[in-house]
Protein backbone atom coordinates (compact mmCIF):
# COMPACT_ATOMS: atom_id res chain seq x y z
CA UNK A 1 0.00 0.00 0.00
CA UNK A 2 1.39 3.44 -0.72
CA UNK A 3 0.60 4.72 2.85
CA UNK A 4 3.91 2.16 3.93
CA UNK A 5 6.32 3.99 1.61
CA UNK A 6 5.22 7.08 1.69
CA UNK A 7 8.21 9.43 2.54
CA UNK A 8 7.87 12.71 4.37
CA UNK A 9 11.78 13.25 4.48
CA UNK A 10 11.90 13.28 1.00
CA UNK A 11 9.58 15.22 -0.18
CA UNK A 12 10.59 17.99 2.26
CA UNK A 13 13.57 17.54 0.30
CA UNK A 14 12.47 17.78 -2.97
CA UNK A 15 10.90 20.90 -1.43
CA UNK A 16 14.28 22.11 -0.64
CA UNK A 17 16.05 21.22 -3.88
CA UNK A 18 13.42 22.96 -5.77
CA UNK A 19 14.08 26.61 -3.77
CA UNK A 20 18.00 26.18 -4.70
CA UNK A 21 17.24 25.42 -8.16
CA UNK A 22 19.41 27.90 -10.26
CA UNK A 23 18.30 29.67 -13.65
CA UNK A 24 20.74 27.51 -15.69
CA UNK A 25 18.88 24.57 -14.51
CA UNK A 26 15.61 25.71 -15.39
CA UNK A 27 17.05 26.83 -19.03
CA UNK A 28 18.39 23.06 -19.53
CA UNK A 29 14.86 21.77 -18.48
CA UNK A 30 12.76 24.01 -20.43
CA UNK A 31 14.88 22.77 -24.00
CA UNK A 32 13.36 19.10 -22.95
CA UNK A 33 11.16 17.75 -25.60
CA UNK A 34 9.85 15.23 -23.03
CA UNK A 35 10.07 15.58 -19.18
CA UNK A 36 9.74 13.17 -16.45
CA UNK A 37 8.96 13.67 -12.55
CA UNK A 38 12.50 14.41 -11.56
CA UNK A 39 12.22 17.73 -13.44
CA UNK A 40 9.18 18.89 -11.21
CA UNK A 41 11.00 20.48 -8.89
CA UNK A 42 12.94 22.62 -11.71
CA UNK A 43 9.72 23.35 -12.91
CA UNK A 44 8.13 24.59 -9.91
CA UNK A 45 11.10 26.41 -8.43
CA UNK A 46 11.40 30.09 -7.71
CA UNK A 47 13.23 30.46 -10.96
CA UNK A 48 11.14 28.73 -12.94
CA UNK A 49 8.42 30.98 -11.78
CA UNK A 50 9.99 33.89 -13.90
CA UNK A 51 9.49 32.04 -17.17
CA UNK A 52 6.02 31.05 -16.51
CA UNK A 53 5.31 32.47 -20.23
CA UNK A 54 7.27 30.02 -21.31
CA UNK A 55 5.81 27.35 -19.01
CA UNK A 56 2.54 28.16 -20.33
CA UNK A 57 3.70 28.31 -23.90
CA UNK A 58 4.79 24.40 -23.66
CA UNK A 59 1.71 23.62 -21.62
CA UNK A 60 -1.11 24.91 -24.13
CA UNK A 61 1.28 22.73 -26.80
CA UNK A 62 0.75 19.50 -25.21
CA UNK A 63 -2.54 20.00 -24.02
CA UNK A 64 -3.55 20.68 -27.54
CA UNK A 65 -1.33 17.16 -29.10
CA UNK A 66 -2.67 15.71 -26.43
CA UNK A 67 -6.73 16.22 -25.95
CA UNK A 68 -7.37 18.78 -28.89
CA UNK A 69 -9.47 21.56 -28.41
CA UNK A 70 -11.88 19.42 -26.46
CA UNK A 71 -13.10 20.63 -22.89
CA UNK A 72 -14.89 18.45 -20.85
CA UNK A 73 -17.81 19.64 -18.80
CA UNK A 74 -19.69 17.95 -15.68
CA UNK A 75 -21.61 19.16 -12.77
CA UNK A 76 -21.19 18.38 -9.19
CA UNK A 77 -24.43 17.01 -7.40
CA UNK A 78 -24.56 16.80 -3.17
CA UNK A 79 -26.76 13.89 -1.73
CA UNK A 80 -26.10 14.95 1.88
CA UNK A 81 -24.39 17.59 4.06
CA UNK A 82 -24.72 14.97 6.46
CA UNK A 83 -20.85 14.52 8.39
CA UNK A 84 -19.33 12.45 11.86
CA UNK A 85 -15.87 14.13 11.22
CA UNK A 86 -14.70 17.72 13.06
CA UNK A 87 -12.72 19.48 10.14
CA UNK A 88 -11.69 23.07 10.87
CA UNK A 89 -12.13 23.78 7.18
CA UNK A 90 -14.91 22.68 5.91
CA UNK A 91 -19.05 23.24 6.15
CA UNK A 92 -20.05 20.24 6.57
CA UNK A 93 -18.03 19.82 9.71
CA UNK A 94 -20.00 18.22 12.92
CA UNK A 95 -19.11 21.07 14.86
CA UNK A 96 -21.67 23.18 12.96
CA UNK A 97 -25.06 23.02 14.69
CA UNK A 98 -27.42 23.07 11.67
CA UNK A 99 -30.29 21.42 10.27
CA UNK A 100 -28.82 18.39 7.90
CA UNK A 101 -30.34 16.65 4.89
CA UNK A 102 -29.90 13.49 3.04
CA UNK A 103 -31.44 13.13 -0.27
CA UNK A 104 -34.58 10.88 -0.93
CA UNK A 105 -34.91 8.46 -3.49
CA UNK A 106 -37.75 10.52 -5.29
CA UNK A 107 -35.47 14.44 -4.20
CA UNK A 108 -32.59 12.35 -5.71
CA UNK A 109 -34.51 11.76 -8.95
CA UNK A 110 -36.00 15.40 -9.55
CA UNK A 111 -32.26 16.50 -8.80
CA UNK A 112 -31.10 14.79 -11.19
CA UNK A 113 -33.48 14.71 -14.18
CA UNK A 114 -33.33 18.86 -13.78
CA UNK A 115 -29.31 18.46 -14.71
CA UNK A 116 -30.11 15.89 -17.25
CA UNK A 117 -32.31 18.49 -18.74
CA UNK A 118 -29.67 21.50 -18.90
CA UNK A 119 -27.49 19.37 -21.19
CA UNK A 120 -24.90 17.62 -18.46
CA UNK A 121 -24.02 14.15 -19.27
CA UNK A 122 -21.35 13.74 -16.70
CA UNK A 123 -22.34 14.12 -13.36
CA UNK A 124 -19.83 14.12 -9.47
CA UNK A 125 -22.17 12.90 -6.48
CA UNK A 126 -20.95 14.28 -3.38
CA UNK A 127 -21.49 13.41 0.60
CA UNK A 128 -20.42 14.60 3.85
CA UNK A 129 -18.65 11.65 5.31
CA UNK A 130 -21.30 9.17 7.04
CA UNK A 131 -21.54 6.03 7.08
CA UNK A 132 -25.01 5.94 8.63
CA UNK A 133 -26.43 8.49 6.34
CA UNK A 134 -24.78 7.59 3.20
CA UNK A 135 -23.85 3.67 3.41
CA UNK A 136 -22.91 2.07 0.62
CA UNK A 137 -26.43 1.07 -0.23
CA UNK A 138 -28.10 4.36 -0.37
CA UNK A 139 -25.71 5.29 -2.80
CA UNK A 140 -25.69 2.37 -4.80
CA UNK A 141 -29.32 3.36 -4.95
CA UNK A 142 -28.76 6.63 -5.88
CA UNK A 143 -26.42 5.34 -8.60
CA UNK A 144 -28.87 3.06 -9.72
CA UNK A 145 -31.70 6.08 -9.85
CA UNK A 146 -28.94 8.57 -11.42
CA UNK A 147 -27.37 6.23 -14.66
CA UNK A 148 -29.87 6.21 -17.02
CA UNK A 149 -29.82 9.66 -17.62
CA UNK A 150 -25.97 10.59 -17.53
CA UNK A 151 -23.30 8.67 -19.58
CA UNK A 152 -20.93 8.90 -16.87
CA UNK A 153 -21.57 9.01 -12.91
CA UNK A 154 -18.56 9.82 -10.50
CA UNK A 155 -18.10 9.54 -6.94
CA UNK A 156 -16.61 11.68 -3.93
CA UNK A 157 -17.89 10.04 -0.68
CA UNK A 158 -15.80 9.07 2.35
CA UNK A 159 -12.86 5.97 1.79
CA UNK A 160 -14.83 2.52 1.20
CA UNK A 161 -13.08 -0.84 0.73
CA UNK A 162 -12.28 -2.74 -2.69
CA UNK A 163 -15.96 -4.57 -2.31
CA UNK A 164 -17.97 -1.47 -1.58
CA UNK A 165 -16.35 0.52 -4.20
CA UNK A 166 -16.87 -2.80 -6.86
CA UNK A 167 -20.99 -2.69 -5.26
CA UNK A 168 -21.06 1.21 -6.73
CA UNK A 169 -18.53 0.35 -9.59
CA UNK A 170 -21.62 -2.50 -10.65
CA UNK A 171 -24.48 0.00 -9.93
CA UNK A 172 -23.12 2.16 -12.42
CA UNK A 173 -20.38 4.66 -11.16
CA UNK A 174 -17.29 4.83 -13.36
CA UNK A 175 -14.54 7.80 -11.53
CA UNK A 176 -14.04 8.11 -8.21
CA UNK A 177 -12.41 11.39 -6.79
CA UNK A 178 -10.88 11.36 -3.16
CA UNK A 179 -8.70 14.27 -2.05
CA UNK A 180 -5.99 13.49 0.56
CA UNK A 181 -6.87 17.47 1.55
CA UNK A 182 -2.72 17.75 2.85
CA UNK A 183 -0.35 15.15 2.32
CA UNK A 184 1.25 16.73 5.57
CA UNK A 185 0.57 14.49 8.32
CA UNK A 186 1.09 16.79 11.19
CA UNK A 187 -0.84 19.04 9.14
CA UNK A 188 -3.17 16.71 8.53
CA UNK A 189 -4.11 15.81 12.33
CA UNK A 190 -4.11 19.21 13.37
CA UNK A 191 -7.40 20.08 10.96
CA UNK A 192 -8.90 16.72 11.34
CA UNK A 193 -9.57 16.71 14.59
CA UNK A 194 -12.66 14.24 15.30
CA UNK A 195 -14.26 10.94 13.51
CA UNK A 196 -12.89 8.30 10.96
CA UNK A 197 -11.36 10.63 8.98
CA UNK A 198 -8.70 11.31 11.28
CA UNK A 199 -7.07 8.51 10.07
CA UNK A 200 -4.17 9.52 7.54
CA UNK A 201 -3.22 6.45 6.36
CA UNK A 202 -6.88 5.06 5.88
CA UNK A 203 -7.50 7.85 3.58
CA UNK A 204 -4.48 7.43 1.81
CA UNK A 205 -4.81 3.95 0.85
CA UNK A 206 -8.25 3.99 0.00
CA UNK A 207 -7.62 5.21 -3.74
CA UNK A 208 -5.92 2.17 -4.64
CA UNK A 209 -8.54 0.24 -3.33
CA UNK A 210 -10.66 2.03 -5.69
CA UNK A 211 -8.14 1.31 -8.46
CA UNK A 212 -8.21 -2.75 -7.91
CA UNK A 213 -11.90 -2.24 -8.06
CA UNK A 214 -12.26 -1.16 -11.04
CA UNK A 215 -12.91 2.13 -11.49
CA UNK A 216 -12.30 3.54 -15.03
CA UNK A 217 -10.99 7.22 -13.77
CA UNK A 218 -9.83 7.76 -10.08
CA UNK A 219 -9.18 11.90 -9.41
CA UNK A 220 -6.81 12.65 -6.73
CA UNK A 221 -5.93 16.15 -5.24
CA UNK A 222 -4.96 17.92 -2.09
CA UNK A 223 -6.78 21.20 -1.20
CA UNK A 224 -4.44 24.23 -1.25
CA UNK A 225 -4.24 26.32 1.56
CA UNK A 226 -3.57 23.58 3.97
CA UNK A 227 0.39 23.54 3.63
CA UNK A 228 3.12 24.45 1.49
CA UNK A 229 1.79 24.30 -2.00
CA UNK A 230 5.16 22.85 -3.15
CA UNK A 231 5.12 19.81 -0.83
CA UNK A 232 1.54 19.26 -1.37
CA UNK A 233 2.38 19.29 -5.34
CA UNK A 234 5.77 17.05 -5.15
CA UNK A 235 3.84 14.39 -2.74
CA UNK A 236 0.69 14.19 -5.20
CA UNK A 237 3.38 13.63 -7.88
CA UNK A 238 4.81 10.62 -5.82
CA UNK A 239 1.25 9.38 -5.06
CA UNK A 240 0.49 9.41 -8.76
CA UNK A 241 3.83 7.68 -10.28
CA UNK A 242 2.74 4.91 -7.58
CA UNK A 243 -0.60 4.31 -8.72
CA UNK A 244 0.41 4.58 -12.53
CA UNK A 245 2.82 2.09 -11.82
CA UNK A 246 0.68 -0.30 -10.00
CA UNK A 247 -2.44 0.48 -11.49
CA UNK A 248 -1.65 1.13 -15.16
CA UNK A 249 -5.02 0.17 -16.73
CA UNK A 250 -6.47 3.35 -14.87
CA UNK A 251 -7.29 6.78 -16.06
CA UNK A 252 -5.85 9.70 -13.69
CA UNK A 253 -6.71 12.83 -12.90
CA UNK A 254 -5.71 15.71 -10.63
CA UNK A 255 -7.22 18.76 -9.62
CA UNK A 256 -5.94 21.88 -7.61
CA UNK A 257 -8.69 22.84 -5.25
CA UNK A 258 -7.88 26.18 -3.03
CA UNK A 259 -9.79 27.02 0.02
CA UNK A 260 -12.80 29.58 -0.23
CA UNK A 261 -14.57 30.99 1.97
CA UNK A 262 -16.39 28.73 4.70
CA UNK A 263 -19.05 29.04 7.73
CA UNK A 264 -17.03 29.40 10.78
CA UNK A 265 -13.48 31.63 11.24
CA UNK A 266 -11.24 29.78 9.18
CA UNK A 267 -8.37 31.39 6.91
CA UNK A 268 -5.59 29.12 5.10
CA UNK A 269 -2.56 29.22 6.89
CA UNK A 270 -0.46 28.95 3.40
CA UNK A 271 -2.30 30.97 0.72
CA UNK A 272 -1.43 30.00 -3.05
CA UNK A 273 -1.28 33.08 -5.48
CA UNK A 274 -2.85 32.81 -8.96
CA UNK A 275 0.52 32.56 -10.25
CA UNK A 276 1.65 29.73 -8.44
CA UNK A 277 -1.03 28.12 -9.33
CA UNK A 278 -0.98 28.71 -13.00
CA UNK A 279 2.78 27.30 -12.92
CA UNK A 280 1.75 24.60 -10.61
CA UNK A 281 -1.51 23.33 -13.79
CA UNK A 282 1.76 23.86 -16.39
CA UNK A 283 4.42 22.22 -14.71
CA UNK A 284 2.07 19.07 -14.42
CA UNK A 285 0.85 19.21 -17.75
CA UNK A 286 4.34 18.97 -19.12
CA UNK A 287 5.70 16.19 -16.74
CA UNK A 288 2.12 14.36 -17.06
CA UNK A 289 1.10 14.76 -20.40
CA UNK A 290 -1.64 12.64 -20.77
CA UNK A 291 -3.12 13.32 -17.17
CA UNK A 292 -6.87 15.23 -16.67
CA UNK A 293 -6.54 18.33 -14.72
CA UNK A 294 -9.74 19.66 -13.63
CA UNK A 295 -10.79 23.52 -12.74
CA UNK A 296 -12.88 24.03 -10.27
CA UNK A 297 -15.62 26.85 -9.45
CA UNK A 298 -14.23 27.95 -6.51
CA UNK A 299 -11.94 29.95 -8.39
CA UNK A 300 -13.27 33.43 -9.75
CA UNK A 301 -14.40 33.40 -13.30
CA UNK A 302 -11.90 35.87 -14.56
CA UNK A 303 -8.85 33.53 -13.60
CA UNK A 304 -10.97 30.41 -14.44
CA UNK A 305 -11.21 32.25 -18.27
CA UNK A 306 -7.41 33.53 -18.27
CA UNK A 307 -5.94 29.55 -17.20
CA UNK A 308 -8.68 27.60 -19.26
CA UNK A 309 -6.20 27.03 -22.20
CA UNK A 310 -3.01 26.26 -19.99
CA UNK A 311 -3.38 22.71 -19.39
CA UNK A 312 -7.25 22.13 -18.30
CA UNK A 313 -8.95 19.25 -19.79
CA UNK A 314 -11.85 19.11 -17.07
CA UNK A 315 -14.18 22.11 -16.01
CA UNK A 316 -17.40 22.09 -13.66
CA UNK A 317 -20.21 24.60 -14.42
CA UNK A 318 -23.25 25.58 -12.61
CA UNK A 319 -22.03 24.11 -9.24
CA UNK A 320 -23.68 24.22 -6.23
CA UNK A 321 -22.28 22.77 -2.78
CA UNK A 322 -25.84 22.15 -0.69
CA UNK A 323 -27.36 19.03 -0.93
CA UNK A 324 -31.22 19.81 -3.35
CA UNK A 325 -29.31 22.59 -4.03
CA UNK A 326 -30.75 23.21 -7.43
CA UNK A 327 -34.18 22.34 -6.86
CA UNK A 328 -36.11 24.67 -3.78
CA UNK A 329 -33.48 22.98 -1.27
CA UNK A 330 -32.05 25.71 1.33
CA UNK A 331 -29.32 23.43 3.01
CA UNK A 332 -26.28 24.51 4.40
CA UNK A 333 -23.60 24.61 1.74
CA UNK A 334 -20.01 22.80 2.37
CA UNK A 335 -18.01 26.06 0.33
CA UNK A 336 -19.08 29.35 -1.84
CA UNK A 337 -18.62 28.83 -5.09
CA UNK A 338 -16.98 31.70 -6.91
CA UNK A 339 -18.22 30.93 -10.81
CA UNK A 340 -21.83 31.36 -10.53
CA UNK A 341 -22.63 31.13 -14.37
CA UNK A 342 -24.63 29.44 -15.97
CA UNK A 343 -23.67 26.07 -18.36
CA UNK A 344 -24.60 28.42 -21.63
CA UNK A 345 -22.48 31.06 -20.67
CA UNK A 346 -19.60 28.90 -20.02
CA UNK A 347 -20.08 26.78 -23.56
CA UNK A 348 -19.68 30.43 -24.72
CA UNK A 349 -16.79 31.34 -23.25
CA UNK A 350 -14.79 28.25 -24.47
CA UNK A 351 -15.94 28.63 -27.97
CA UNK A 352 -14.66 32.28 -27.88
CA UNK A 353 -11.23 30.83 -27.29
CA UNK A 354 -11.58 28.31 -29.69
CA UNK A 355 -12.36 25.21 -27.21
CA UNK A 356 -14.76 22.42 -27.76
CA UNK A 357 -16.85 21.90 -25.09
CA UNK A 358 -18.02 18.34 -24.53
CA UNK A 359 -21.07 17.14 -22.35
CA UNK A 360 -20.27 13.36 -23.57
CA UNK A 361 -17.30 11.83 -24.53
CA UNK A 362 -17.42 8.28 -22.36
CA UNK A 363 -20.55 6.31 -21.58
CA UNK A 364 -20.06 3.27 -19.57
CA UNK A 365 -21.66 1.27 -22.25
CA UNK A 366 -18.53 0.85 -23.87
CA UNK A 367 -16.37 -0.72 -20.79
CA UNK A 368 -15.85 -4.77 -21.52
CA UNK A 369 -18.14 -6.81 -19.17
């Protein structure tokens, strides 16, 4: 399991390699037709910051061999807001004294057939982390109600093991997403500080259970705020050469969530500018470049329109974080979302800079059974 090698040491290392990283270094790496891992820490040093142009450049190049001018498009749905786990971050943390929901069968269906209807084939469903609320039989009945009208159904619900994740995998879910939030253990303990997601490791070692399941697409990220941006980005490298390694049949993504604004008093301890993260989407589109990268609506939709062509391959549109959030449901949300428009207004935007945008482009149908 990757939880037993991973290495703290060195990527704290890598992290300190990368700030020492001279200018003639990042020249020699930038001439590379093809790069590998070991030149992500040229790439995301302090000097290579300065020729982010040229970072860019190379990124929109590959993207473009790569995927085309295609853009895919899905929409996040919430089941529940429902959560046994104290984390300082987030909404749906227990601490919060609010009124919870968890989705019906028949508020799961009018949810939905109402994004089926704007035009979204590929749909996330999202839950607070409860097991009681949200065992894996409610939502392999919400799969079940959900895949006839959506050619692709993903998944970002609290760790399962290989069987439950193969029960959802059968009911009709093809990508799972789980976010490590910080790859910083300390870091890690001190924000999670109540229920089954306390456990590091667990978390950790859950993807690859999701991987030897089955799952067609697995999404991994860390959400940036949490810790150094440069050891969060160097140990999802090393989390994602494992699992390519091991689990080569899969499809991988990675996306590069950054805290917004929450209920409760919490700021991010280590704020990541727009800059760093635009070099952060190039730099991994060069070293990975056949990997999704997905761009979320928590950021605002001026930098969402000015980094769409760098290296994205995945958008969401029309999000909303509250579970019957885009029926008449008035449930406590787990972030703000920052990109508020609508799924027509976003098609536009991509065509204006020459993008393809692309409801469908998988439908389980075509996996071997």
């Amino acid at each position: 399991m990757f939880s037993q090698q991973f290495n703290h040491n060195l990527i704290k290392n890598t992290v300190s390699q990368s700030l020492l990283t001279s200018e003639t270094d990042v020249n020699k790496c930038l001439n590379k037709t093809q790069f590998s891992s070991q030149d992500l820490s040229i790439l995301l040093s302090p000097n290579a910051e300065k020729q982010l142009e040229t970072l860019a450049q190379k990124s929109v190049s590959i993207t473009r061999q790569r995927f085309g001018n295609t853009m895919q498009l899905f929409i996040p749905m919430y089941l529940s807001n429902e959560c046994f786990n104290t984390c300082t971050y987030c909404g749906f943390s227990l601490e919060y004294k609010y009124k919870r929901k968890t989705l019906n069968k028949d508020e799961i269906k009018q949810e939905a057939e109402l994004l089926a209807q704007k035009g979204f084939k590929h749909i996330l469903l999202l839950t607070g982390e409860s097991p009681k609320h949200v065992s894996t039989p409610y939502l392999e009945e919400a799969i079940q109600i959900i895949t006839p009208l959506f050619s692709s159904v993903g998944i970002e619900v609290q760790p399962l093991e290989q069987h439950d994740y193969q029960t959802l995998i059968k009911a009709g879910a093809d990508k799972l997403t789980l976010y490590q939030e910080t790859y910083h253990k300390e870091s890690y303990l001190k924000y999670h500080t109540f229920g089954l997601k306390r456990n590091f490791n667990n978390r950790l070692d859950a993807v690859e259970k999701g991987a030897k399941a089955g799952f067609y697409q697995i999404n991994i990220g860390a959400l940036l705020g949490l810790y150094d941006w440069r050891y969060e980005a160097f140990a999802m490298a090393n989390h994602l050469d494992y699992l390519m390694k091991t689990f080569w049949r899969v499809k991988y993504a990675i996306s590069f969530p950054r805290i917004q604004d929450m209920i409760g008093t919490f700021h991010e301890p280590y704020p990541i500018s727009d800059k760093h993260l635009t070099q952060l989407i190039t730099a991994f589109r060069l070293v990975y470049p056949d990997l999704g990268i997905t761009l979320s609506t928590r950021e605002p939709k001026e930098l969402r329109d000015n980094i769409v062509t760098l290296g994205i391959t995945t958008m969401s549109a029309e999000s909303n974080t509250s579970p019957a959030g885009y029926t008449d449901g008035h449930y406590e949300e787990q972030f703000q979302i920052n990109d508020t428009r609508s799924l027509k207004s976003i098609i536009s935007m991509l065509k204006n800079k020459n993008l393809d945008p692309v409801t469908k482009d998988w439908d389980m149908s075509l996996m071997p059974h």
